[in-house]
Protein backbone atom coordinates (compact mmCIF):
# COMPACT_ATOMS: atom_id res chain seq x y z
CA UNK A 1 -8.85 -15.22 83.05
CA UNK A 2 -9.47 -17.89 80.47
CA UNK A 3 -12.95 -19.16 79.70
CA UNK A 4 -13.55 -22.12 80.73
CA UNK A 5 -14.48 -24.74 77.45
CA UNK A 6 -17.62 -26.20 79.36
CA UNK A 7 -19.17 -25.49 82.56
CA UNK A 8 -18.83 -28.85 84.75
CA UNK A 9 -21.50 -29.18 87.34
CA UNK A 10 -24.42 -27.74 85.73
CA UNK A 11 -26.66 -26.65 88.52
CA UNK A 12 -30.46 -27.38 88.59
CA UNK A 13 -33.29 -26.80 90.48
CA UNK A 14 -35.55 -29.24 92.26
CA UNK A 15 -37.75 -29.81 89.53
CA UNK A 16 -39.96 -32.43 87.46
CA UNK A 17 -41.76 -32.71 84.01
CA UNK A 18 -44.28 -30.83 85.68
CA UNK A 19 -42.57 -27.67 85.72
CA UNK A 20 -42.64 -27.51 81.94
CA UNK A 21 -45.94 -27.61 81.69
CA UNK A 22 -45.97 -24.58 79.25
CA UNK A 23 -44.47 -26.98 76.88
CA UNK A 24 -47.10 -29.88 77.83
CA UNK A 25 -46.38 -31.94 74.44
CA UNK A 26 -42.69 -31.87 74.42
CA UNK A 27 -42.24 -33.08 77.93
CA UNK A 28 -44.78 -35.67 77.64
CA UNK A 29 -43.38 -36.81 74.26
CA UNK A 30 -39.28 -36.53 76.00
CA UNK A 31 -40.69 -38.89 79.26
CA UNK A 32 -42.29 -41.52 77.14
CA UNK A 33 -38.96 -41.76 75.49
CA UNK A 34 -36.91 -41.78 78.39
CA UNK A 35 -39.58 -44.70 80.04
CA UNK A 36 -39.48 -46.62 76.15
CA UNK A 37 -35.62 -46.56 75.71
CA UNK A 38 -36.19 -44.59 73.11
CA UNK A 39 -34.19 -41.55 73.81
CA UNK A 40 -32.25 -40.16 70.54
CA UNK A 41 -28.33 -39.23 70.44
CA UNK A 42 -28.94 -35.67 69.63
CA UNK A 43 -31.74 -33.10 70.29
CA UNK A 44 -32.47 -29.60 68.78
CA UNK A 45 -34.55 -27.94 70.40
CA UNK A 46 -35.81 -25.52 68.70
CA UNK A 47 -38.36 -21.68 69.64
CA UNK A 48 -38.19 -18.32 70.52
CA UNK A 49 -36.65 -16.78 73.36
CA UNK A 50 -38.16 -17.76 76.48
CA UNK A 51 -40.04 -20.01 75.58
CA UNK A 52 -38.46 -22.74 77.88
CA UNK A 53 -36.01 -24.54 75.92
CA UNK A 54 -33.14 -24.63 78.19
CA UNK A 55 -35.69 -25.32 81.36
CA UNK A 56 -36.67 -28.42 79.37
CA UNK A 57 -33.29 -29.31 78.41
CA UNK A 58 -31.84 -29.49 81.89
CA UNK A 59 -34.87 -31.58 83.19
CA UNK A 60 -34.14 -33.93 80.52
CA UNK A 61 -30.55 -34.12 81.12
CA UNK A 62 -32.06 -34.69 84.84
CA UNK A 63 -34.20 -37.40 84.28
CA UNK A 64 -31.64 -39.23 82.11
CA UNK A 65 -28.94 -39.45 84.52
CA UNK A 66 -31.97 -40.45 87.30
CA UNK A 67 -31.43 -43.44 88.71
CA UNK A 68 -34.91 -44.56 89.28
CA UNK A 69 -35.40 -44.40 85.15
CA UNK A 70 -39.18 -43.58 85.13
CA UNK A 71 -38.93 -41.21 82.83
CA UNK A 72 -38.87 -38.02 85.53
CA UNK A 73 -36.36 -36.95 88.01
CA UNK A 74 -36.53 -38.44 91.37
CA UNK A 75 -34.60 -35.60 93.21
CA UNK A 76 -33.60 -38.25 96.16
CA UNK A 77 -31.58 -40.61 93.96
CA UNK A 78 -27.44 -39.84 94.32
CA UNK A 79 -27.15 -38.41 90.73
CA UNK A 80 -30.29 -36.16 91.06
CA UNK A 81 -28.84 -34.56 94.60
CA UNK A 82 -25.60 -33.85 92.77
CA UNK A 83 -27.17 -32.32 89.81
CA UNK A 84 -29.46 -30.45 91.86
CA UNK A 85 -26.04 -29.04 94.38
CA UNK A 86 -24.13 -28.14 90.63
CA UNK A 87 -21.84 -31.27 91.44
CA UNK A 88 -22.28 -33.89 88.37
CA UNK A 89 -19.08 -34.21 86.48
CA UNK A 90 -21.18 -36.32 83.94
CA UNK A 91 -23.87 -33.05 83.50
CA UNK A 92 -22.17 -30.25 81.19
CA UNK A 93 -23.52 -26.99 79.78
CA UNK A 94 -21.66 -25.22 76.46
CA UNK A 95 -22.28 -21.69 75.81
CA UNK A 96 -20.56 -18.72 73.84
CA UNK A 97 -17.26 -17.96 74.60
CA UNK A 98 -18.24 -13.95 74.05
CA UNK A 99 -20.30 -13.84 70.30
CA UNK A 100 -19.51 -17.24 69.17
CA UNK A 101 -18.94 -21.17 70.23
CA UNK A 102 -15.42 -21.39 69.47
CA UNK A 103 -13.71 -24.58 67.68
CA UNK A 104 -11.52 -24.87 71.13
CA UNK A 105 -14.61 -25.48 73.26
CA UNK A 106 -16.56 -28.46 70.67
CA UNK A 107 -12.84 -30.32 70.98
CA UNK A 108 -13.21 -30.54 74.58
CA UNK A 109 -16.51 -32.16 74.61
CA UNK A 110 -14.77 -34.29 71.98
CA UNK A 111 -12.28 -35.28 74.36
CA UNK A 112 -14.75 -35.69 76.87
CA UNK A 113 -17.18 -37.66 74.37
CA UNK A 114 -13.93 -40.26 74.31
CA UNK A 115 -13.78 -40.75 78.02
CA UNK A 116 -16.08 -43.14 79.81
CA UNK A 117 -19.01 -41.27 81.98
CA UNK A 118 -17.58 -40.92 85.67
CA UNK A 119 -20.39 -41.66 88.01
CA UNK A 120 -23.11 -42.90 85.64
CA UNK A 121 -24.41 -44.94 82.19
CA UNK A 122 -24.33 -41.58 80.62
CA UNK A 123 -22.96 -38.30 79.63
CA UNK A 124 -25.19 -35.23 78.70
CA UNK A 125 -24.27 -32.25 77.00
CA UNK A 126 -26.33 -28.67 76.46
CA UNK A 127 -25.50 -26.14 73.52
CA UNK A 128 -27.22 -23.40 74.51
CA UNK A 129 -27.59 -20.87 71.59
CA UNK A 130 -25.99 -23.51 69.21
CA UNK A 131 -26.56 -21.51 66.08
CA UNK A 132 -23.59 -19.06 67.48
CA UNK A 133 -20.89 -22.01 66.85
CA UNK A 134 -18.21 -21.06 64.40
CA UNK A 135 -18.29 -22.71 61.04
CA UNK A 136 -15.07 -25.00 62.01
CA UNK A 137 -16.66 -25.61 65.77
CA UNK A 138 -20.19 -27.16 63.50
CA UNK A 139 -18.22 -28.78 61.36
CA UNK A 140 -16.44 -30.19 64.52
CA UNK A 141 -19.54 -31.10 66.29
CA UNK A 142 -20.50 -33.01 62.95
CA UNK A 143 -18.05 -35.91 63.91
CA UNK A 144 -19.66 -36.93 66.74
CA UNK A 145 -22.96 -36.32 65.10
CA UNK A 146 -22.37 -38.21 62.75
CA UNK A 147 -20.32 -41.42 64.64
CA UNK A 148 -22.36 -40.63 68.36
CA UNK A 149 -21.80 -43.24 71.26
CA UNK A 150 -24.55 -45.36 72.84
CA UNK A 151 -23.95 -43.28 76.23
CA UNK A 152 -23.52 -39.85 75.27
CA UNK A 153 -26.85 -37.46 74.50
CA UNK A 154 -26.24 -33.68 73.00
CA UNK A 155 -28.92 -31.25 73.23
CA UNK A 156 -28.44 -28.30 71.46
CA UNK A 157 -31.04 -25.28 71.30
CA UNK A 158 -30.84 -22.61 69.14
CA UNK A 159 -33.48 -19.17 68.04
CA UNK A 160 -32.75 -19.34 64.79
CA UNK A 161 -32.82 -22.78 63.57
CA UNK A 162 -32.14 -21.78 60.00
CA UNK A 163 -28.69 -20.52 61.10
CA UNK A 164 -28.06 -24.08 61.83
CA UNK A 165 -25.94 -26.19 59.03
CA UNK A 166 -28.36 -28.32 57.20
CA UNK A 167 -26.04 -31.49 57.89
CA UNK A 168 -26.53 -30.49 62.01
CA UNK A 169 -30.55 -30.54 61.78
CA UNK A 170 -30.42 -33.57 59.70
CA UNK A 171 -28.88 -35.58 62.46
CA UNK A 172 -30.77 -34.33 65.51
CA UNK A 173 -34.48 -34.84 66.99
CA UNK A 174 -35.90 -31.20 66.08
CA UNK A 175 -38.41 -29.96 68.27
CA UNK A 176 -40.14 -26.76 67.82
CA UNK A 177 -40.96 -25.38 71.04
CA UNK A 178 -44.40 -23.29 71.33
CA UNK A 179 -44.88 -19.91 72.83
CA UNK A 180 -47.78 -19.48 75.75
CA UNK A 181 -49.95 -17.44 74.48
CA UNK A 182 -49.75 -13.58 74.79
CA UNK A 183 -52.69 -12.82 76.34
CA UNK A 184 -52.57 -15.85 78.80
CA UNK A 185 -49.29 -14.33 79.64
CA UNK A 186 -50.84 -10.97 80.19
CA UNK A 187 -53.46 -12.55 82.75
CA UNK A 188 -51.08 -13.82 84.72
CA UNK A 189 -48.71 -11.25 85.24
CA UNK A 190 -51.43 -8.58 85.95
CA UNK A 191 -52.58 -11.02 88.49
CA UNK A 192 -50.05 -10.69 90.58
CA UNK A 193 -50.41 -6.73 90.47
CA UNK A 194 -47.76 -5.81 87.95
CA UNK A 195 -48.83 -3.01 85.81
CA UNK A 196 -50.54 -3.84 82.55
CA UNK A 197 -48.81 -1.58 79.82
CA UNK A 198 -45.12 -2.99 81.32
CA UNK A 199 -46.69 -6.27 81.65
CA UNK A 200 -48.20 -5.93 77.49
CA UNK A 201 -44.78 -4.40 76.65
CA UNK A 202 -42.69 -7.18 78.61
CA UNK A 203 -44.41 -9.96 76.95
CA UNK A 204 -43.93 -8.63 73.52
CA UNK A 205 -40.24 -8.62 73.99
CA UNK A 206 -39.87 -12.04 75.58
CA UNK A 207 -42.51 -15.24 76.30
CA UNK A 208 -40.72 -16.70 79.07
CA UNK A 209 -42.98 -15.20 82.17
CA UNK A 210 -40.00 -15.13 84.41
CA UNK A 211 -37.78 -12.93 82.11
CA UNK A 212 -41.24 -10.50 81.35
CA UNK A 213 -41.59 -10.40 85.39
CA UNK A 214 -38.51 -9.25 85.81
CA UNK A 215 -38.60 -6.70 83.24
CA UNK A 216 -41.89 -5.15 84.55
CA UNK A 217 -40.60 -4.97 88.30
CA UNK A 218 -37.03 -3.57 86.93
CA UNK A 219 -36.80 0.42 87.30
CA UNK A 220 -35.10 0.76 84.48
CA UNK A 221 -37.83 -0.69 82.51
CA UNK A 222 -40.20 1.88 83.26
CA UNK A 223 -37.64 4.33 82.63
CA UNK A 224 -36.81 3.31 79.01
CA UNK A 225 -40.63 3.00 78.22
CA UNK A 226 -40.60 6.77 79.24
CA UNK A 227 -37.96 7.98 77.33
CA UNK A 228 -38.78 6.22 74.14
CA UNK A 229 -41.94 8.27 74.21
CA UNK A 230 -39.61 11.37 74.55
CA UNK A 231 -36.69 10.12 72.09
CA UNK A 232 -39.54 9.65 69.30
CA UNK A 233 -40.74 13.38 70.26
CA UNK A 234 -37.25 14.49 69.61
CA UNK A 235 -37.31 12.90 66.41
CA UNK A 236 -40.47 14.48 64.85
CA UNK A 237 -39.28 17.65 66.05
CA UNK A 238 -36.18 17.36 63.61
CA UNK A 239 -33.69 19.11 65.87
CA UNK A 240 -30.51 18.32 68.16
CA UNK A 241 -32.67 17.15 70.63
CA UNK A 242 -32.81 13.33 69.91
CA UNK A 243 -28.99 13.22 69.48
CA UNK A 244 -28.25 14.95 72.47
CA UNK A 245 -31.16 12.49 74.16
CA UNK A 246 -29.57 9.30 72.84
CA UNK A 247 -25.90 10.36 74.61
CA UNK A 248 -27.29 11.63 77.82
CA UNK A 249 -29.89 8.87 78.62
CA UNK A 250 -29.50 6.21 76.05
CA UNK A 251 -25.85 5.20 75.44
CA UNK A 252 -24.75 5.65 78.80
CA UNK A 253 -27.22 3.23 80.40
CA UNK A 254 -26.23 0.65 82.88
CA UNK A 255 -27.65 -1.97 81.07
CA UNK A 256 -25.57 -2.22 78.37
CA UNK A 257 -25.81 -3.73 74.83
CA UNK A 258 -28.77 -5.80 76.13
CA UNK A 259 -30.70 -2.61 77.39
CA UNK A 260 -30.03 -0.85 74.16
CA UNK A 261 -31.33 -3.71 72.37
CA UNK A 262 -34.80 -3.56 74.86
CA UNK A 263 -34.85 -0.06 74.30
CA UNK A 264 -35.20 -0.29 70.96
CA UNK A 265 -37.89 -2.99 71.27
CA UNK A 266 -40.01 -0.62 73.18
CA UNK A 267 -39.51 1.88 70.54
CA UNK A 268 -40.53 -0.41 67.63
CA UNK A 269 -43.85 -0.99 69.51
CA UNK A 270 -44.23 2.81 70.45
CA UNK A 271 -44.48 3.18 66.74
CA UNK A 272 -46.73 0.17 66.02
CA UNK A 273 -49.07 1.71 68.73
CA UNK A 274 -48.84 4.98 67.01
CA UNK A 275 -49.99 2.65 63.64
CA UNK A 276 -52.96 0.83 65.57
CA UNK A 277 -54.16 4.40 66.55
CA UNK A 278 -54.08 5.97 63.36
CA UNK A 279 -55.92 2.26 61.90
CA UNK A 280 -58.64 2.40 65.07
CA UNK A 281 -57.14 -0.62 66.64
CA UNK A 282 -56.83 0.50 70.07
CA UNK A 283 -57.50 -2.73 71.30
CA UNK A 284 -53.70 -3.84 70.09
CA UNK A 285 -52.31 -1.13 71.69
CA UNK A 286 -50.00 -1.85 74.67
CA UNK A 287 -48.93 1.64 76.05
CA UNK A 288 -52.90 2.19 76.64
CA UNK A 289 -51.96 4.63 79.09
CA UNK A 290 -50.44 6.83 76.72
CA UNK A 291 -53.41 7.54 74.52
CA UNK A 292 -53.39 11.35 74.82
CA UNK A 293 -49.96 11.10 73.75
CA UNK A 294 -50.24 8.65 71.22
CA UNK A 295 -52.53 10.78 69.88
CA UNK A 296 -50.59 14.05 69.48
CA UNK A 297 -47.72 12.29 67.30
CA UNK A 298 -50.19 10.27 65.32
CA UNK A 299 -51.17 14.02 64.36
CA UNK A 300 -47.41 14.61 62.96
CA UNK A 301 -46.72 10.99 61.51
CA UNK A 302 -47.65 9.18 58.94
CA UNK A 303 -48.80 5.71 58.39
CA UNK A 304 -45.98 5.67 55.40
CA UNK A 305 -43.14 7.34 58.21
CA UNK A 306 -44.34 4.75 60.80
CA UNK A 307 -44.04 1.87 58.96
CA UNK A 308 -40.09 3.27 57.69
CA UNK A 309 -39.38 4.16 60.90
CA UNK A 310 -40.10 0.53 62.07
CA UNK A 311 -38.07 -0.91 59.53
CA UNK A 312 -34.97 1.58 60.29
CA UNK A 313 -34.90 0.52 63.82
CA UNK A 314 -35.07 -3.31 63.10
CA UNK A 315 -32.10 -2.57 61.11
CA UNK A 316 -30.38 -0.94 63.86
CA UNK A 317 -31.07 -4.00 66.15
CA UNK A 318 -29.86 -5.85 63.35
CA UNK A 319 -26.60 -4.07 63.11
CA UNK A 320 -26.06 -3.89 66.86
CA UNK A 321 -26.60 -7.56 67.01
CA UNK A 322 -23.80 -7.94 64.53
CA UNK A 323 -21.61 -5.96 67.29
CA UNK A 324 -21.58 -2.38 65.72
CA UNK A 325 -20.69 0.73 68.11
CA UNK A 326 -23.63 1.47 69.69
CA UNK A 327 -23.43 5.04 69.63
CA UNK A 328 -22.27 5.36 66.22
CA UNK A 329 -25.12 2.87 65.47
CA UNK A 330 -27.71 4.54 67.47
CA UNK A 331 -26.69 8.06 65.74
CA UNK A 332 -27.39 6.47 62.50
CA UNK A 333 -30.90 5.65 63.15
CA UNK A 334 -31.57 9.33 64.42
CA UNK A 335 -30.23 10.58 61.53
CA UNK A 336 -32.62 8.37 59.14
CA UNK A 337 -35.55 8.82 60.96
CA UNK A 338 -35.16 12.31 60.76
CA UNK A 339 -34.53 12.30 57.00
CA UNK A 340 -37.69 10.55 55.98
């Protein structure tokens, strides 16, 4: 089935400026606009993951298309109700079309950018993970960058700003989104109960507290942070082990290229916790239940193999972000790690 070029009645919860409070500064500095007339053609927003970028972008996109024009969301008003059901033809989200934002999906919104807004004064537009477009889709999107109407407002967020083309940031609002901080994440998570060396873990790998919840109450979470421990035994050993680890419990996994990829996070801090031991910083740890074991490997490895081995496996997240074979891939890393 063909992908669609935009996603028309972008759904979104009840919601206000207040619930983006982690990002107190942007939202106050986006309503004041909004209330001033002041609201710019373009936005890039601009942070790591989960730190809230999209959740700000769609309450934006909200309180533009509000009819009350306070600078918030009403959630009564007609627009707000259909925005909030997934039902405003004026309300449009962009993502990848599989690894990239193809030149096909930036000429619809150019099509759409020619038409008059249906119900409203207004059109909005999200790019989420804008630095993914295609070289011709940017230098698409530069048109109407470059000649934007009075009615239309892009948002377009984005990891890794520096992937962006220099002409696209110089015609957008950048804002660089902050991260809560980790240990304020931490506290709240083990407040509601959820184990802390899942919760530490969880919260290294992403900052949006949703997402890190998620992780720590998954099964398959727990699981991984298990068998790293394991797969980096089977590694100092120098045997068949890891390989035949890596096939049987690694590859096959039902999370796919995205639990591969957290996998491999939780390995990367396995080995920086095996670092802080060896350097007395228990205190950074975040497997602190695994001391005994942390212990018995820092024996076998040294600071000069840790600190390789973390750089191998940020290559291999490198590569398998870049769409290698993920067995061949993960094979590779085995293989290195073993010959340092």
């Amino acid at each position: 089935m063909e992908t669609p070029i935009f996603e028309k009645g972008l759904q979104v919860k009840n919601m206000s400026w207040q619930e983006c409070s982690d990002q107190q500064r942007i939202a106050t500095i986006l309503r004041q606009s909004i209330k001033n007339d002041r609201v710019a053609h373009a936005y890039l927003f601009a942070g790591g993951r989960g730190v809230g970028k999209r959740r700000v972008a769609m309450q934006l996109g909200k309180s533009l298309l509000c009819l009350r024009q306070d600078g918030d969301s009403c959630d009564q008003c007609h627009h707000c109700l259909r925005i909030n059901s997934g039902n405003h033809p004026d309300f449009h989200l962009v993502e990848p079309d599989g690894a990239s934002i193809k030149i096909d999906q930036i000429r619809g919104l150019q099509k759409e950018f020619s038409l008059r807004a249906v119900e409203s004064k207004r059109k909005v537009y999200i790019l989420d993970h804008a630095d993914k477009m295609t070289v011709q889709a940017a230098n698409s999107l530069l048109k109407f960058l470059e000649e934007p109407g009075s009615e239309v407002t892009a948002i377009l967020l984005t990891e890794n700003p520096h992937q962006m083309l220099p002409t696209i940031l110089s015609r957008c609002q950048v804002m660089h989104f902050a991260e809560l901080p980790f240990e304020k994440r931490v506290g709240l998570l083990k407040s509601e109960g959820l184990y802390e060396p899942l919760v530490r873990n969880a919260c290294q790998i992403t900052a949006d507290l949703g997402q890190a919840r998620e992780l720590c109450q998954a099964e398959w979470f727990a699981q991984f942070r298990n068998q790293v421990l394991q797969l980096n035994e089977d590694v100092l050993e120098k045997g068949s082990h890891a390989l035949v680890g890596l096939q049987e419990k690694i590859v096959k996994n039902d999370q796919g290229t995205q639990g591969i990829s957290n996998l491999l996070d939780l390995y990367i801090y396995w080995l920086r916790d095996i670092l802080f031991f060896h350097m007395d910083r228990k205190q950074d740890i975040l497997n602190l239940d695994q001391l005994e074991a942390m212990g018995r490997q820092a024996l076998r490895c040294s600071k000069t193999w840790l600190l390789r081995a973390i750089q191998i496996v940020m290559g291999t997240k490198d590569r398998l972000a870049r769409h290698a074979n993920p067995q061949l891939t993960l094979e590779r890393m085995i293989i290195e790690l073993q010959e340092v």
